[in-house]
C-alpha atoms as a PDB file:
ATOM      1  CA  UNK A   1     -39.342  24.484  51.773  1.00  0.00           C
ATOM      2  CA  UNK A   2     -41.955  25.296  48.950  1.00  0.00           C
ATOM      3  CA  UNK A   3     -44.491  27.034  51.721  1.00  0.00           C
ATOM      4  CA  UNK A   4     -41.505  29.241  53.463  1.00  0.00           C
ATOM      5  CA  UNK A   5     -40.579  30.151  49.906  1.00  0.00           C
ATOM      6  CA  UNK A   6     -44.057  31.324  49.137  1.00  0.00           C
ATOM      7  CA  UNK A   7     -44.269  33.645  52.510  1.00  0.00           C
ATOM      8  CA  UNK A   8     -40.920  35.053  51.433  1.00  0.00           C
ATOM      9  CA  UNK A   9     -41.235  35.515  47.837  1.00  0.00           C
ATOM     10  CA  UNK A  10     -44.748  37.949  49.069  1.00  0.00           C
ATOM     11  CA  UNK A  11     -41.849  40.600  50.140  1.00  0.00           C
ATOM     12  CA  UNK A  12     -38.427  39.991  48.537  1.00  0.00           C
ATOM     13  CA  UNK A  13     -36.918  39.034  45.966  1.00  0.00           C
ATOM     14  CA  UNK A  14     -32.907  38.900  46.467  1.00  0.00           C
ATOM     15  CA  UNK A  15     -31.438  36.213  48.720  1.00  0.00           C
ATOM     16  CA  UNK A  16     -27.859  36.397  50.044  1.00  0.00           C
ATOM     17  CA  UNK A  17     -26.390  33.765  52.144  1.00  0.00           C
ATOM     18  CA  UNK A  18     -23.317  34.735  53.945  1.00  0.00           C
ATOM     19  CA  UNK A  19     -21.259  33.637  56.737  1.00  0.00           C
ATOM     20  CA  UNK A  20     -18.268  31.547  58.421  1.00  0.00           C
ATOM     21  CA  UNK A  21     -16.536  29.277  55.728  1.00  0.00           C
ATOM     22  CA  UNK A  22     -17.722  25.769  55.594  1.00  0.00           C
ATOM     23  CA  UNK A  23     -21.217  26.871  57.206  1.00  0.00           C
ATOM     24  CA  UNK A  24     -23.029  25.431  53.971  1.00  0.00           C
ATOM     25  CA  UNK A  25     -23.733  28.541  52.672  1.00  0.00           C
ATOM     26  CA  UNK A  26     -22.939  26.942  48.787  1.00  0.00           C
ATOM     27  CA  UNK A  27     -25.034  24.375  50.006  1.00  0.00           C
ATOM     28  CA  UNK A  28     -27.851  26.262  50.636  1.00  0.00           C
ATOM     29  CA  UNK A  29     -27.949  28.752  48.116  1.00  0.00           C
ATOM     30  CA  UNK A  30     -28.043  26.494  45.381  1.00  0.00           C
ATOM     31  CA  UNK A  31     -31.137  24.413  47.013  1.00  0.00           C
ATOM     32  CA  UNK A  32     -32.684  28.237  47.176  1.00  0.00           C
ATOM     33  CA  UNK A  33     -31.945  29.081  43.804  1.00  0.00           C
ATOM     34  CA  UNK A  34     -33.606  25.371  42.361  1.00  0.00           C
ATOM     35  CA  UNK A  35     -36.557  26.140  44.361  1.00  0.00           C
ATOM     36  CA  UNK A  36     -37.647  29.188  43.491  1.00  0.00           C
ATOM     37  CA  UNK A  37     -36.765  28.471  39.844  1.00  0.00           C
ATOM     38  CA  UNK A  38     -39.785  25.686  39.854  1.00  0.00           C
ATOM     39  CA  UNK A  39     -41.797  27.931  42.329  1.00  0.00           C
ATOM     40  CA  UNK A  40     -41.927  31.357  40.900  1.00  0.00           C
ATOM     41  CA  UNK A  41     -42.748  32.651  37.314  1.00  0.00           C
ATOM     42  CA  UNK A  42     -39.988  35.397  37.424  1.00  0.00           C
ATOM     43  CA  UNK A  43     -35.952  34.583  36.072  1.00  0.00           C
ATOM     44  CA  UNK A  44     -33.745  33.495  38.583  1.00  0.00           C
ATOM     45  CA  UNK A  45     -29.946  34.743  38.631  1.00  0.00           C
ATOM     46  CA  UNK A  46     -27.545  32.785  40.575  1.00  0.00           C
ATOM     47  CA  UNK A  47     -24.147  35.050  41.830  1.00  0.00           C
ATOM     48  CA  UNK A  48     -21.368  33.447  42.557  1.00  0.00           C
ATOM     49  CA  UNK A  49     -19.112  35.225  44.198  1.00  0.00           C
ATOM     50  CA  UNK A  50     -17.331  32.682  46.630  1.00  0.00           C
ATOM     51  CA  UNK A  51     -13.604  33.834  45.810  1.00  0.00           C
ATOM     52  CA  UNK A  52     -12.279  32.236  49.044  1.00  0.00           C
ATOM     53  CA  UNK A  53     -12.017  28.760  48.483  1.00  0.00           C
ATOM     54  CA  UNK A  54     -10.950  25.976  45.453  1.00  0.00           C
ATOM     55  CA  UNK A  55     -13.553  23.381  46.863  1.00  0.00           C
ATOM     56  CA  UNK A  56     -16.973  23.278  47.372  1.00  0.00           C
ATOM     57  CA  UNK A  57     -18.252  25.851  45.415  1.00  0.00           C
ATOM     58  CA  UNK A  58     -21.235  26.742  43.497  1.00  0.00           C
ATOM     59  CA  UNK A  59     -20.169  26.902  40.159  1.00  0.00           C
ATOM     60  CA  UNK A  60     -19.130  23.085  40.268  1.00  0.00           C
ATOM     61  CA  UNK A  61     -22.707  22.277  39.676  1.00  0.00           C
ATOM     62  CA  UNK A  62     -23.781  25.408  37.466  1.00  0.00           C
ATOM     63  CA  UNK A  63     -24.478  22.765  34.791  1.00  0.00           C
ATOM     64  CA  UNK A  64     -27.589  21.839  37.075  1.00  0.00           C
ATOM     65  CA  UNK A  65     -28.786  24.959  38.200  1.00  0.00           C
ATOM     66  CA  UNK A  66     -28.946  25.972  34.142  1.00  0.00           C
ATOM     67  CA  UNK A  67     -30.870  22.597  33.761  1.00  0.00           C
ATOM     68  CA  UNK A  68     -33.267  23.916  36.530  1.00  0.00           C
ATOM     69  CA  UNK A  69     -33.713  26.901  33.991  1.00  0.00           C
ATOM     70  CA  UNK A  70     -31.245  29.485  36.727  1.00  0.00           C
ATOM     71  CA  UNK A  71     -28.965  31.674  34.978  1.00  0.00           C
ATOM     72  CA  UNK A  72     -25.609  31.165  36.459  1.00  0.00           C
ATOM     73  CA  UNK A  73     -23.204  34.107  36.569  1.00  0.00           C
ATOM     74  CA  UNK A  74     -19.716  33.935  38.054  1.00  0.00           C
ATOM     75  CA  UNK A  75     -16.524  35.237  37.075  1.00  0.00           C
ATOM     76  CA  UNK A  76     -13.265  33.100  35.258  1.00  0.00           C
ATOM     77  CA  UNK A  77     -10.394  33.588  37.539  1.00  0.00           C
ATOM     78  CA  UNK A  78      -6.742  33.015  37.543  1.00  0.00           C
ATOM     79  CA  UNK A  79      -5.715  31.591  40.746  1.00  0.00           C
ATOM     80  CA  UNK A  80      -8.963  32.864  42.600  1.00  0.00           C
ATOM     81  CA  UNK A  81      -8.012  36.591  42.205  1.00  0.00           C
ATOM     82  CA  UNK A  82     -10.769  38.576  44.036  1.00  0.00           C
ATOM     83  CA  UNK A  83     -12.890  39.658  41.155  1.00  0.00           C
ATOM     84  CA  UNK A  84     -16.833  40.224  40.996  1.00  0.00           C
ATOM     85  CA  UNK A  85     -18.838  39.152  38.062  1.00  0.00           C
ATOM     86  CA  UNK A  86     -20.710  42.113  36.623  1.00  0.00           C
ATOM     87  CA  UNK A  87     -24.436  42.523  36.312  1.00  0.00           C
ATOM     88  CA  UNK A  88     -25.091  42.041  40.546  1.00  0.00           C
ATOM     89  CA  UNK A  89     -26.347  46.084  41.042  1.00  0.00           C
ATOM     90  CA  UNK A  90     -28.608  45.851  37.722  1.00  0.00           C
ATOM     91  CA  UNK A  91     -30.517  42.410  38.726  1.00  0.00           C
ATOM     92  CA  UNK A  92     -30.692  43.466  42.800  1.00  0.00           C
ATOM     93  CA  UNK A  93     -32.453  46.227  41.258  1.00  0.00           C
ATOM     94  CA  UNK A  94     -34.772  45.098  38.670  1.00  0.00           C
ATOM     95  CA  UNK A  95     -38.233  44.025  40.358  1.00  0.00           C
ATOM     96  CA  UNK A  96     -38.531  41.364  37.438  1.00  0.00           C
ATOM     97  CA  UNK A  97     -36.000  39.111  38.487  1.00  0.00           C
ATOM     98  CA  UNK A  98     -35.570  36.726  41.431  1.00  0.00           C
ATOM     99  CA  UNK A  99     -31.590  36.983  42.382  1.00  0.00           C
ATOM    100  CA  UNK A 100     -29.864  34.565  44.550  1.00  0.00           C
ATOM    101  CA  UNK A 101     -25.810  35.159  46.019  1.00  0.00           C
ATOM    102  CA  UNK A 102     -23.394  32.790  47.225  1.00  0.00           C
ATOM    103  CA  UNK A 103     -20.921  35.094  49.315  1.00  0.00           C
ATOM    104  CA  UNK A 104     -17.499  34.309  50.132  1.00  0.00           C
ATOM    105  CA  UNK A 105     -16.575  32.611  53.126  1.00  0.00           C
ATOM    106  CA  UNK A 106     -14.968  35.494  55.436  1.00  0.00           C
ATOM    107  CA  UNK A 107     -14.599  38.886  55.904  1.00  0.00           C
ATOM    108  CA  UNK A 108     -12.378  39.109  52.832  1.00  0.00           C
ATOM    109  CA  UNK A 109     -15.165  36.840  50.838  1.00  0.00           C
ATOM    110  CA  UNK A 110     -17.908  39.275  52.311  1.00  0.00           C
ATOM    111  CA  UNK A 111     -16.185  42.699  51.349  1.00  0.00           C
ATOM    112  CA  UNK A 112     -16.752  41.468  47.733  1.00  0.00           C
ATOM    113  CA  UNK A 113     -20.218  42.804  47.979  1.00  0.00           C
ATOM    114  CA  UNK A 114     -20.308  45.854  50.522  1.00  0.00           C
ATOM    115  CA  UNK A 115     -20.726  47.869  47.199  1.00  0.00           C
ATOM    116  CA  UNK A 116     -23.598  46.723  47.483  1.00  0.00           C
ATOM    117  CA  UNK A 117     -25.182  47.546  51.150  1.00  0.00           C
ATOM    118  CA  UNK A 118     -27.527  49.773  49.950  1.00  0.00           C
ATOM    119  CA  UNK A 119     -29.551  47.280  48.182  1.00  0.00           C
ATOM    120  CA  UNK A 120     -28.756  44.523  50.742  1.00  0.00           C
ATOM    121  CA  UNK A 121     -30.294  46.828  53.343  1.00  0.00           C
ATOM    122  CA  UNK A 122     -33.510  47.380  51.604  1.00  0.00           C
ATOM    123  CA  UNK A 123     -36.985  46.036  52.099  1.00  0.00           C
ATOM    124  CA  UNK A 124     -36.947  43.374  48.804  1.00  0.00           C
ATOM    125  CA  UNK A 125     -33.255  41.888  50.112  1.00  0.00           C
ATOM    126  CA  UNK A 126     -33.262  38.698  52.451  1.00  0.00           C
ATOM    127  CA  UNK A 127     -29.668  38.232  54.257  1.00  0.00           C
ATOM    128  CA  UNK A 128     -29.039  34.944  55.950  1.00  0.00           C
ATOM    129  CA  UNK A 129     -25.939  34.270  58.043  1.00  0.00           C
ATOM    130  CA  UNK A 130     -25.772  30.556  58.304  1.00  0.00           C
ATOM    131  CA  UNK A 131     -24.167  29.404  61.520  1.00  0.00           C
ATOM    132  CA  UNK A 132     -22.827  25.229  60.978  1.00  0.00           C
ATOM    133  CA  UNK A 133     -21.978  24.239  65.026  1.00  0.00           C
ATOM    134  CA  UNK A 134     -19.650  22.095  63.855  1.00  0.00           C
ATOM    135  CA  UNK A 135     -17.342  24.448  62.257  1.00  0.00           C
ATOM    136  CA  UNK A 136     -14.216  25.783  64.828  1.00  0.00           C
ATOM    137  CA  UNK A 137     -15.497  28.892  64.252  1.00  0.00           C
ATOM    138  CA  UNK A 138     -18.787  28.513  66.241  1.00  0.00           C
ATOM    139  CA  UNK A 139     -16.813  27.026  69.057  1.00  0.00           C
ATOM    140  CA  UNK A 140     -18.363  29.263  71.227  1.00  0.00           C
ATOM    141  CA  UNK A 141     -20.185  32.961  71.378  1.00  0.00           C
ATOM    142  CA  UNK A 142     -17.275  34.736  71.386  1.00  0.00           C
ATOM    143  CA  UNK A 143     -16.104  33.216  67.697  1.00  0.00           C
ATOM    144  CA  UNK A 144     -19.897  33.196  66.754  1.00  0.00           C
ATOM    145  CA  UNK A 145     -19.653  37.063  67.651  1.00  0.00           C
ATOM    146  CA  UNK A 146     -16.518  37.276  66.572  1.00  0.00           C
ATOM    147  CA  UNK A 147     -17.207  35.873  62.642  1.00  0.00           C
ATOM    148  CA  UNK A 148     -20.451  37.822  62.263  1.00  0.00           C
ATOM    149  CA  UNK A 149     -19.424  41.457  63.403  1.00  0.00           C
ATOM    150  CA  UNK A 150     -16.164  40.599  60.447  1.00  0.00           C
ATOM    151  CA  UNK A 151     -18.396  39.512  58.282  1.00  0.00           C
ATOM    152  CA  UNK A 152     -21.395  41.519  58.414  1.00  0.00           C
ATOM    153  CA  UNK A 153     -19.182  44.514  59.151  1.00  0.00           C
ATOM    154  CA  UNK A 154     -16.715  44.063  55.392  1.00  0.00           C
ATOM    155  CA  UNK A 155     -20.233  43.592  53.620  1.00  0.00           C
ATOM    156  CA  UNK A 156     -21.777  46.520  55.453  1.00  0.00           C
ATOM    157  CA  UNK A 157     -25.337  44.540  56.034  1.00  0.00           C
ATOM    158  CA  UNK A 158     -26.986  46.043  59.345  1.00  0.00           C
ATOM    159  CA  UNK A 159     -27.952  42.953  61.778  1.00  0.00           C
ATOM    160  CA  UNK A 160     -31.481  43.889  61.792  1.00  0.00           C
ATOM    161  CA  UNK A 161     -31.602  42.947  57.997  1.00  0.00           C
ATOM    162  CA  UNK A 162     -30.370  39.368  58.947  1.00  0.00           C
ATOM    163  CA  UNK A 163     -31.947  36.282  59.129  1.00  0.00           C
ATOM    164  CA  UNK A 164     -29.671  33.151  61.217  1.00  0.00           C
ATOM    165  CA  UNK A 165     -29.693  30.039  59.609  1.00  0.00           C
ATOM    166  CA  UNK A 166     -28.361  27.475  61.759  1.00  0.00           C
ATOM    167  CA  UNK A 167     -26.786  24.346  59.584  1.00  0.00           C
ATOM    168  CA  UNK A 168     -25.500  21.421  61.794  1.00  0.00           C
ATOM    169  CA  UNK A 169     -23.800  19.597  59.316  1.00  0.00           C
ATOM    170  CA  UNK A 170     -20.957  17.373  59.117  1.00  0.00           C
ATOM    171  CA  UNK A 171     -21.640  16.035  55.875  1.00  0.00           C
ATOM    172  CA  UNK A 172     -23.173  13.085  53.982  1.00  0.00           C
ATOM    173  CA  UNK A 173     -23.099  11.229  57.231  1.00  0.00           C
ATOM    174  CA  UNK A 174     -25.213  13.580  59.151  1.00  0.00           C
ATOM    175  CA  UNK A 175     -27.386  11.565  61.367  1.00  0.00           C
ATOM    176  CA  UNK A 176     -30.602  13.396  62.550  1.00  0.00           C
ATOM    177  CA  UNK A 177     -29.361  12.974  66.642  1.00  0.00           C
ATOM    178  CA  UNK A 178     -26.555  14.917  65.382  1.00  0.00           C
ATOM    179  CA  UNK A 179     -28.121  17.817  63.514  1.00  0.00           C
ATOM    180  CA  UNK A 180     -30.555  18.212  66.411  1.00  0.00           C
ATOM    181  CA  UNK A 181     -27.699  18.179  68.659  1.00  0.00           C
ATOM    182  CA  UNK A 182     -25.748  20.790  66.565  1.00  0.00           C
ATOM    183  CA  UNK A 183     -28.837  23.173  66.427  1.00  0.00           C
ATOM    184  CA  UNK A 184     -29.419  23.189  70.452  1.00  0.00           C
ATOM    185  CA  UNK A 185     -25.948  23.876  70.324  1.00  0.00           C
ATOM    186  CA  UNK A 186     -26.088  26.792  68.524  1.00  0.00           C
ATOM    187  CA  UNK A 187     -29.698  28.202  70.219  1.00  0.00           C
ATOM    188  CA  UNK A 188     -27.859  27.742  73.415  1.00  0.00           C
ATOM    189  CA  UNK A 189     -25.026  29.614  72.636  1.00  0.00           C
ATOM    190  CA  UNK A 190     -26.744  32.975  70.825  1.00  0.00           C
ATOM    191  CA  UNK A 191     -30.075  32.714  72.716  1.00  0.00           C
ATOM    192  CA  UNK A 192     -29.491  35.407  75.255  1.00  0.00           C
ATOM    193  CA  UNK A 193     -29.128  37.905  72.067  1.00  0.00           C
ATOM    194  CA  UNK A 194     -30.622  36.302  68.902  1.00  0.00           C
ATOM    195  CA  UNK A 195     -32.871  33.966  67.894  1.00  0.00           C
ATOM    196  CA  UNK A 196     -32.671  31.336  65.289  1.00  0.00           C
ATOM    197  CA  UNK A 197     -35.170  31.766  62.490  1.00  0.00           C
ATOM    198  CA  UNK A 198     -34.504  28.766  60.426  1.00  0.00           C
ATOM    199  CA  UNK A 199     -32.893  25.001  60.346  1.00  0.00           C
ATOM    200  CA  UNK A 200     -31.514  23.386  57.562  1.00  0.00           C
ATOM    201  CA  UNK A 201     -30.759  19.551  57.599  1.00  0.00           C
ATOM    202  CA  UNK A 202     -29.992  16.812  54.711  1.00  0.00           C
ATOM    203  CA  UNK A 203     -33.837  15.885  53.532  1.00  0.00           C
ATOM    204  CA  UNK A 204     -33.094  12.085  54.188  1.00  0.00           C
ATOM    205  CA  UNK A 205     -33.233  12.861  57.583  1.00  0.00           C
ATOM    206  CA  UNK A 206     -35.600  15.533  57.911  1.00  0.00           C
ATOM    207  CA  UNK A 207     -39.096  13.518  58.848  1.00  0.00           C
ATOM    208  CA  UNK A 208     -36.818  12.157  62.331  1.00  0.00           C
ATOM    209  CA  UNK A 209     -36.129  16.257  62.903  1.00  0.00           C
ATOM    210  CA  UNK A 210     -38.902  17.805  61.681  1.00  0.00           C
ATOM    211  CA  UNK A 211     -41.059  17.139  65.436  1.00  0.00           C
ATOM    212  CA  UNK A 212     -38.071  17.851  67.354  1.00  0.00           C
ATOM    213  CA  UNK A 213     -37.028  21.661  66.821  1.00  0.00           C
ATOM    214  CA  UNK A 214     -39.316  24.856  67.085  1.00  0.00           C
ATOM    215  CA  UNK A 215     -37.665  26.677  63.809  1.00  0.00           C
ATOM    216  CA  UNK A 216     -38.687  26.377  60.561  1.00  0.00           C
ATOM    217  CA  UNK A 217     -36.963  23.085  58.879  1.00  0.00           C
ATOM    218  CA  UNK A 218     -35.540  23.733  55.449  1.00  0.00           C
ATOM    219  CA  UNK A 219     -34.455  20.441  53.775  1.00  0.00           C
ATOM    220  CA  UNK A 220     -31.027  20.593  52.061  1.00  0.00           C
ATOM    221  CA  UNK A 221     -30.067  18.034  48.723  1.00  0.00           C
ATOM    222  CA  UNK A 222     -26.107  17.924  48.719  1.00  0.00           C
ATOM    223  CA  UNK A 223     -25.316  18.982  45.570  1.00  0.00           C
ATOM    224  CA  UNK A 224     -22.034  19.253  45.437  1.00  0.00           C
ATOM    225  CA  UNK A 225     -20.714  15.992  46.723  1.00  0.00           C
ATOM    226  CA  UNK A 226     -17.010  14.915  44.919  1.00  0.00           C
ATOM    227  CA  UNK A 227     -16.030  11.290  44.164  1.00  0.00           C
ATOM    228  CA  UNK A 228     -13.193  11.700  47.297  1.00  0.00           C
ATOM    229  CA  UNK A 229     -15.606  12.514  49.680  1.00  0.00           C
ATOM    230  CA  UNK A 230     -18.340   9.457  49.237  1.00  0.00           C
END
């Protein structure tokens, strides 16, 4: 991860993950945010902003992400009202600052931060849309398509500003076979129209993938793991 990292921090310097719920996305960020936070000299601001779901969320594990020296912002809710921390405009903006955000879930999650499309749409702003084949809703193309034109569309981030980050995972189980199996899933099904720019998969597993797929392998630590799901 460290050397694809270092090729993107050359160019930008805001990272949003969004896409279908249970993709990862959480997941993901969070391994972002810890990496650049050893790898670059500048702050890094985590964003919470994942107002879709009680589970599974970033700000379970702030506590480690401030130990990893990232300043963790989200917003106190009452019963997950749809509310946006403050501050997300001033840090996309400032140069100084490395800024990593954990969207919501779905088109509702995503609309959150279409305020913002301006600066999502610009030059220093990386957009992923992480695709998990083993999610119902990457079935097939049509809820692939389906997911991504909600999505992108409520958040108002053009497709050509979007990186796909296909995350075949199914948990702490995840056997390699399977996450190789999940990504030719997912090339097969969006191939004919988009292309697949990076792979994530648990980093136990990663030296039985890393041969086997022609994307960029990202390995993943599972953070948020819960005592009812070991």
């Amino acid at each position: 991860m460290k050397q694809i990292l270092t090729e993107l921090l050359k160019n930008k310097k805001n990272f949003v993950f969004v896409g279908e719920a249970g993709s990862g996305k959480s997941e993901i960020a969070i391994n972002f945010a810890i990496q650049l936070a050893r790898l670059s000299d500048k702050p890094v601001h985590f964003f919470d902003v994942d107002q879709t779901k009680p589970l599974f969320r970033s700000r379970d594990v702030k506590e480690k992400l401030q130990e990893e020296n990232v300043t963790f912002h989200y917003e106190e809710q009452f019963f997950d009202a749809p509310t946006i921390v403050g501050g997300v405009r001033e840090h996309l903006m400032n140069e100084n600052v490395i800024v990593v955000i954990d969207v919501g879930g779905d088109h509702l999650g995503a609309r959150l931060i279409g305020g913002f499309a301006p600066l999502l749409n610009r030059e220093f702003t990386q957009n992923f849309f992480v695709i998990n084949s083993y999610r119902p809703w990457s079935k097939d193309l049509v809820a692939i398509d389906g997911t991504m034109a909600r999505v992108l569309g409520m958040a108002h981030i053009e497709l050509a500003n979007v990186s796909i980050m296909s995350n075949p995972n199914v948990g702490l189980t995840t056997t390699a076979e399977e996450a190789i199996r999940g990504n030719d899933k997912v090339k097969a099904l969006i191939d004919e129209y988009l292309s697949i720019d990076y792979m994530c998969a648990r980093e136990e597993i990663c030296p039985d993938i890393e041969d086997k797929v022609e994307v960029p392998l990202l390995p993943i630590k599972l953070y948020l793991t819960y005592e009812w799901n070991e």
